[in-house]
Every structure is written in C-alpha cells, then in structure tokens.
N, C-alpha and C. Protein backbone atom coordinates (compact mmCIF):
# COMPACT_ATOMS: atom_id res chain seq x y z
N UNK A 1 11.08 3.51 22.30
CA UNK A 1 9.91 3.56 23.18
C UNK A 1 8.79 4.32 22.47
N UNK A 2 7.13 3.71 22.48
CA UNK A 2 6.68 4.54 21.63
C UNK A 2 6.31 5.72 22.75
N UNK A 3 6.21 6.58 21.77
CA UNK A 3 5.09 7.80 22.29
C UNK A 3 4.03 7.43 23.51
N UNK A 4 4.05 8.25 24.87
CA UNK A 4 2.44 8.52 25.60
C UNK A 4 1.52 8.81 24.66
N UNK A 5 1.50 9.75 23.54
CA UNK A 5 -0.13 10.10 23.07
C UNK A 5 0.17 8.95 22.22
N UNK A 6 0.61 8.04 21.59
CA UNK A 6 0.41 7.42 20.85
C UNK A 6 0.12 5.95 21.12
N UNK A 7 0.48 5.39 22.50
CA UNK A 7 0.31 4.69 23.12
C UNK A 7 -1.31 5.16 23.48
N UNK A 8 -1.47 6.03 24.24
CA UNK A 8 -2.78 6.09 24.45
C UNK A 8 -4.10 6.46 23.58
N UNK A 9 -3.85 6.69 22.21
CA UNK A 9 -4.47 6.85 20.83
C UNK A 9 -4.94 5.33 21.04
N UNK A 10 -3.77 4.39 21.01
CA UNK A 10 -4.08 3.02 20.43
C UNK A 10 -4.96 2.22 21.44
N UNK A 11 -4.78 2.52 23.18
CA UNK A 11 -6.05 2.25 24.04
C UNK A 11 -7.57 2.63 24.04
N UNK A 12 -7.11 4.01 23.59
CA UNK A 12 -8.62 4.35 22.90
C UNK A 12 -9.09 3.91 22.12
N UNK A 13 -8.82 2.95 20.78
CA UNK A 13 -8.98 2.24 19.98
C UNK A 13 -9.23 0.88 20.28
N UNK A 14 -8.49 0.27 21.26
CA UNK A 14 -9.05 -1.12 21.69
C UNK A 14 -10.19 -1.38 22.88
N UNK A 15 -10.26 0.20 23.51
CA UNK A 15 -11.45 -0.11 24.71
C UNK A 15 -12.84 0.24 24.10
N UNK A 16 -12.46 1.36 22.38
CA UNK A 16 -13.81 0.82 22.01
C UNK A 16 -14.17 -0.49 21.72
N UNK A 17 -12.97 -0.39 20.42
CA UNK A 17 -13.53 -1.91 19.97
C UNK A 17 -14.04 -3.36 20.68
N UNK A 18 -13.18 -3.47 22.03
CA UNK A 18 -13.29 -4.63 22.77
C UNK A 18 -14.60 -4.77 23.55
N UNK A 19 -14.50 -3.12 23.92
CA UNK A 19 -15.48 -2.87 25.39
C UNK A 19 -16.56 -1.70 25.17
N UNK A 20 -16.53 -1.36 23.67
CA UNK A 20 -18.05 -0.65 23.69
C UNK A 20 -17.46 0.91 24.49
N UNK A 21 -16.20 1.07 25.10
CA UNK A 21 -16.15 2.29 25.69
C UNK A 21 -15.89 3.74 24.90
N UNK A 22 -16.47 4.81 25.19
CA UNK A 22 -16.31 5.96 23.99
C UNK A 22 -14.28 6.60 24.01
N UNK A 23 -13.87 6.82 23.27
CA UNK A 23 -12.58 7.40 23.31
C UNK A 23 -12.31 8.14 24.51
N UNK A 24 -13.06 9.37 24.57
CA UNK A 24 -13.22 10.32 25.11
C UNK A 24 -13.17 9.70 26.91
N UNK A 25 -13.75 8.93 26.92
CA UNK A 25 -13.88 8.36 28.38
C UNK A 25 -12.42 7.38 28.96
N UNK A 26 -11.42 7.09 27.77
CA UNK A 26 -10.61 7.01 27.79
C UNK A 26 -9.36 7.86 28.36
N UNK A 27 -8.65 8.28 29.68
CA UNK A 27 -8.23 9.24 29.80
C UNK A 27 -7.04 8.51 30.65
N UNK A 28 -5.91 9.46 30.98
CA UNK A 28 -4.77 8.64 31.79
C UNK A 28 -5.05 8.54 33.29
N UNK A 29 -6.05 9.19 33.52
CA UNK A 29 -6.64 9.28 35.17
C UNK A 29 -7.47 8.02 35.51
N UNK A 30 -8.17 7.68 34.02
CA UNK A 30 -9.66 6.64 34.58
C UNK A 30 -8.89 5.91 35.16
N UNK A 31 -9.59 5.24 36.40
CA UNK A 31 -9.07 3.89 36.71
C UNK A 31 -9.91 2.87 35.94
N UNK A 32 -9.48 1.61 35.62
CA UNK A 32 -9.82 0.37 34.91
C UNK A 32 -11.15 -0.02 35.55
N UNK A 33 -11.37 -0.16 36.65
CA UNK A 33 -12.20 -0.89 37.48
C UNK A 33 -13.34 -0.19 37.54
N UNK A 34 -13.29 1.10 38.32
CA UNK A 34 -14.51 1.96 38.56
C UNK A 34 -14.74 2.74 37.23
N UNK A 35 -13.85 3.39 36.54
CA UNK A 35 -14.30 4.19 35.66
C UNK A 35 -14.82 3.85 34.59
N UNK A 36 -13.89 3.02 33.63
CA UNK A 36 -14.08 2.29 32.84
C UNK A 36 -15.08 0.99 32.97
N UNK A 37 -15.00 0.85 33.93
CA UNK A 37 -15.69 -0.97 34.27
C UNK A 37 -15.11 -2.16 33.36
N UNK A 38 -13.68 -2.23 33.48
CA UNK A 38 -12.82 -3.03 33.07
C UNK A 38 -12.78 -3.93 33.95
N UNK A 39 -13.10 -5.28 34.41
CA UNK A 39 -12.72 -6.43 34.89
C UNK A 39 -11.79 -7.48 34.58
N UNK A 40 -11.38 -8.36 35.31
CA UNK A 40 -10.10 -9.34 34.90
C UNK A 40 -10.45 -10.08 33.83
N UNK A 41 -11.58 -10.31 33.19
CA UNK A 41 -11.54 -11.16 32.08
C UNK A 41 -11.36 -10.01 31.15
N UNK A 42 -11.71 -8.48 31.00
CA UNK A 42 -11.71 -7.75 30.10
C UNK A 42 -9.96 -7.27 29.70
N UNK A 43 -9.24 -7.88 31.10
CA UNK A 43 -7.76 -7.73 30.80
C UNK A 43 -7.23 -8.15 29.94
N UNK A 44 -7.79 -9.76 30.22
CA UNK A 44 -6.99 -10.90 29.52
C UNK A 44 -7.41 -10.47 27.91
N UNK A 45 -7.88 -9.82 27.57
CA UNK A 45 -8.18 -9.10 26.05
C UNK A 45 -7.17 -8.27 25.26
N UNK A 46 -7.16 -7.16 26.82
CA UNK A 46 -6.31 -6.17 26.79
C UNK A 46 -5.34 -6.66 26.46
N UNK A 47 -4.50 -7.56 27.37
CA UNK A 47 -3.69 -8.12 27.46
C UNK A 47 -2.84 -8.95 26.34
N UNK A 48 -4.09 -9.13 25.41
CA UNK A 48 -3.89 -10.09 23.99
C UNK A 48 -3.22 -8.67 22.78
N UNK A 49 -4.02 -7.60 23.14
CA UNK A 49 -3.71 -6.71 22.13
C UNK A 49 -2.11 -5.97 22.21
N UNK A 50 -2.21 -5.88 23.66
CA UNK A 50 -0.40 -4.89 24.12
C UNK A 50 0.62 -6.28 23.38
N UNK A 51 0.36 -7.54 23.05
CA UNK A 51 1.06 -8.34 23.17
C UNK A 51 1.54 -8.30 21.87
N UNK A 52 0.20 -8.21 21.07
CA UNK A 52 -0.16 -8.13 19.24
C UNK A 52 1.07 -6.36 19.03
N UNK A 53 0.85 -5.70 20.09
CA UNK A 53 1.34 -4.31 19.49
C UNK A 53 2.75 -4.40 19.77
N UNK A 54 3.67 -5.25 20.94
CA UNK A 54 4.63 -5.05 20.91
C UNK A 54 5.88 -6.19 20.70
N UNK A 55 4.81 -7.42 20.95
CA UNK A 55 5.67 -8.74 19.66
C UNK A 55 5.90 -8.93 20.92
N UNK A 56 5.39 -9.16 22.33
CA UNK A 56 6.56 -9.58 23.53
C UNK A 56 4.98 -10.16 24.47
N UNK A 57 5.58 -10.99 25.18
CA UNK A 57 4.66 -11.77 26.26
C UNK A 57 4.54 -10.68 27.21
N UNK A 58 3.33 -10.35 28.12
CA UNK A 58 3.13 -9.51 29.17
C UNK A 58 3.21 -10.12 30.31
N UNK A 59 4.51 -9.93 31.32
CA UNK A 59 4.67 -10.54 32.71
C UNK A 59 3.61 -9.84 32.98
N UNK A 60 2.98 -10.95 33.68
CA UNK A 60 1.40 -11.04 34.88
C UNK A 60 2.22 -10.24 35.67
N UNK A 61 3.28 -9.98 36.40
CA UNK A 61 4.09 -9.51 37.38
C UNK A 61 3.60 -7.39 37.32
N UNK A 62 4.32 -7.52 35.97
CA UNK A 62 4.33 -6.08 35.64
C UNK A 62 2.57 -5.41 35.91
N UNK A 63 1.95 -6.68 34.95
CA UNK A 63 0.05 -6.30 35.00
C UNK A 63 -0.89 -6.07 36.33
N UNK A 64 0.71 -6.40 36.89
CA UNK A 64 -0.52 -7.03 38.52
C UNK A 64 -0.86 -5.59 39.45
N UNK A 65 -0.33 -4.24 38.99
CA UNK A 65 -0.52 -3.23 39.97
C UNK A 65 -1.22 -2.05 39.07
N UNK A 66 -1.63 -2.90 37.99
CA UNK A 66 -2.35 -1.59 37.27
C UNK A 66 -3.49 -1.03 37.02
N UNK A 67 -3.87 -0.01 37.78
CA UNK A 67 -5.34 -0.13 38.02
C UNK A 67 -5.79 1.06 36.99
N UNK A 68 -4.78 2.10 36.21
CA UNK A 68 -5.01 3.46 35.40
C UNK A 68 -4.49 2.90 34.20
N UNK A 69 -5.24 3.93 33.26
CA UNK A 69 -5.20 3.89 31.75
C UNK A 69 -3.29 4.06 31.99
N UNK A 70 -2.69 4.90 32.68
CA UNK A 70 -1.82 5.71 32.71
C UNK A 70 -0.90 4.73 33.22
N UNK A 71 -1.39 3.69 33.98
CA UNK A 71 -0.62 2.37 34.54
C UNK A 71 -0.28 1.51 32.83
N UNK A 72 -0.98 1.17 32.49
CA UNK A 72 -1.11 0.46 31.06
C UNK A 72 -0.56 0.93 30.03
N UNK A 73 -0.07 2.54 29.80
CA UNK A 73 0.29 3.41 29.06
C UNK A 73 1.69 2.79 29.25
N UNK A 74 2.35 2.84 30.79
CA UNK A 74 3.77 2.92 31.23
C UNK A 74 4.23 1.61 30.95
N UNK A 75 3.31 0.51 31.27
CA UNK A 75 3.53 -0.92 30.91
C UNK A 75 3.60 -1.11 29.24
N UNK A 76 3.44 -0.84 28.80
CA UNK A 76 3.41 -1.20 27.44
C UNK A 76 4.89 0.04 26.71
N UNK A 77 5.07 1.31 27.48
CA UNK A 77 6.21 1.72 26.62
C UNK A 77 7.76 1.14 27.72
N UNK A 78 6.99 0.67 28.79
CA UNK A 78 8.70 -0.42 29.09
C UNK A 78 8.82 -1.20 28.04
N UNK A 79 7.48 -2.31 27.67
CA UNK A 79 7.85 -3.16 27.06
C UNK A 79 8.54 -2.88 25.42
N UNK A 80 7.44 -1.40 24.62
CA UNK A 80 8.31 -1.56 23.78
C UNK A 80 9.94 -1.13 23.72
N UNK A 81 10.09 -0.47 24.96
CA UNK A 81 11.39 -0.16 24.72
C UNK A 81 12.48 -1.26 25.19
N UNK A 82 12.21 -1.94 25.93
CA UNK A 82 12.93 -3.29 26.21
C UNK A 82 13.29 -4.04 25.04
C-alpha cells in the first residue's frame, strides 16, 4: 500500500498540472467541488492518472462517494494495495 504523504505528494502534482491548482491548496480536508473547483469532467482526468499510477481500472462504484482530497488518497491506497 503506498504511503498517505506520498499518495498525496503525487495529487499535488496532478491538480497542478491538470487543473492549474497551487500544491499548497491541495490538502486532505479540501473538498473536490467547493474548494478545489474540481468538476466531473475534471475527474475523468483524475481518474486517468490514479489508473496510470496503479496499473488497475477505477470502479466508478468506489469514485462515486468522494468528495475530499482525503477520499481520493484512501481510494487509490485500496487500490494499490489490492
């Protein structure tokens, strides 16, 4: 399973690159929606990269209740540890 800070190093890295957002504003509290201003097409991005980082398809199932950096953190170290 990887690492929380290292998992969340690597979100900070794709919400700049994808979404223009600063690291720093990156935190396990933001929510996606209001804080960030992450929308459902900005997922399906997200969504491309957790996929690239852990070699595994992302059940829509798991994606569907995550509204925190900290939601996305937990989803991605099930998957790598699965």
């Amino acid at each position: 399973m990887l690492a929380q800070e290292t998992v969340l190093e690597k979100l900070r890295e794709w919400m700049e690159e994808l979404f223009e957002i600063a690291p720093e504003d990156v935190q396990l509290e933001s929510n996606l929606a209001s804080d960030l201003d992450v929308d459902s097409i900005d997922a399906i991005d997200l969504v491309v990269k957790i996929k690239e980082l852990t070699g595994k398809q992302v059940n829509p199932e798991d994606f569907k209740n995550v509204r925190t950096v900290q939601d996305v953190v937990v989803v991605i170290q099930n998957m790598s540890a699965a």
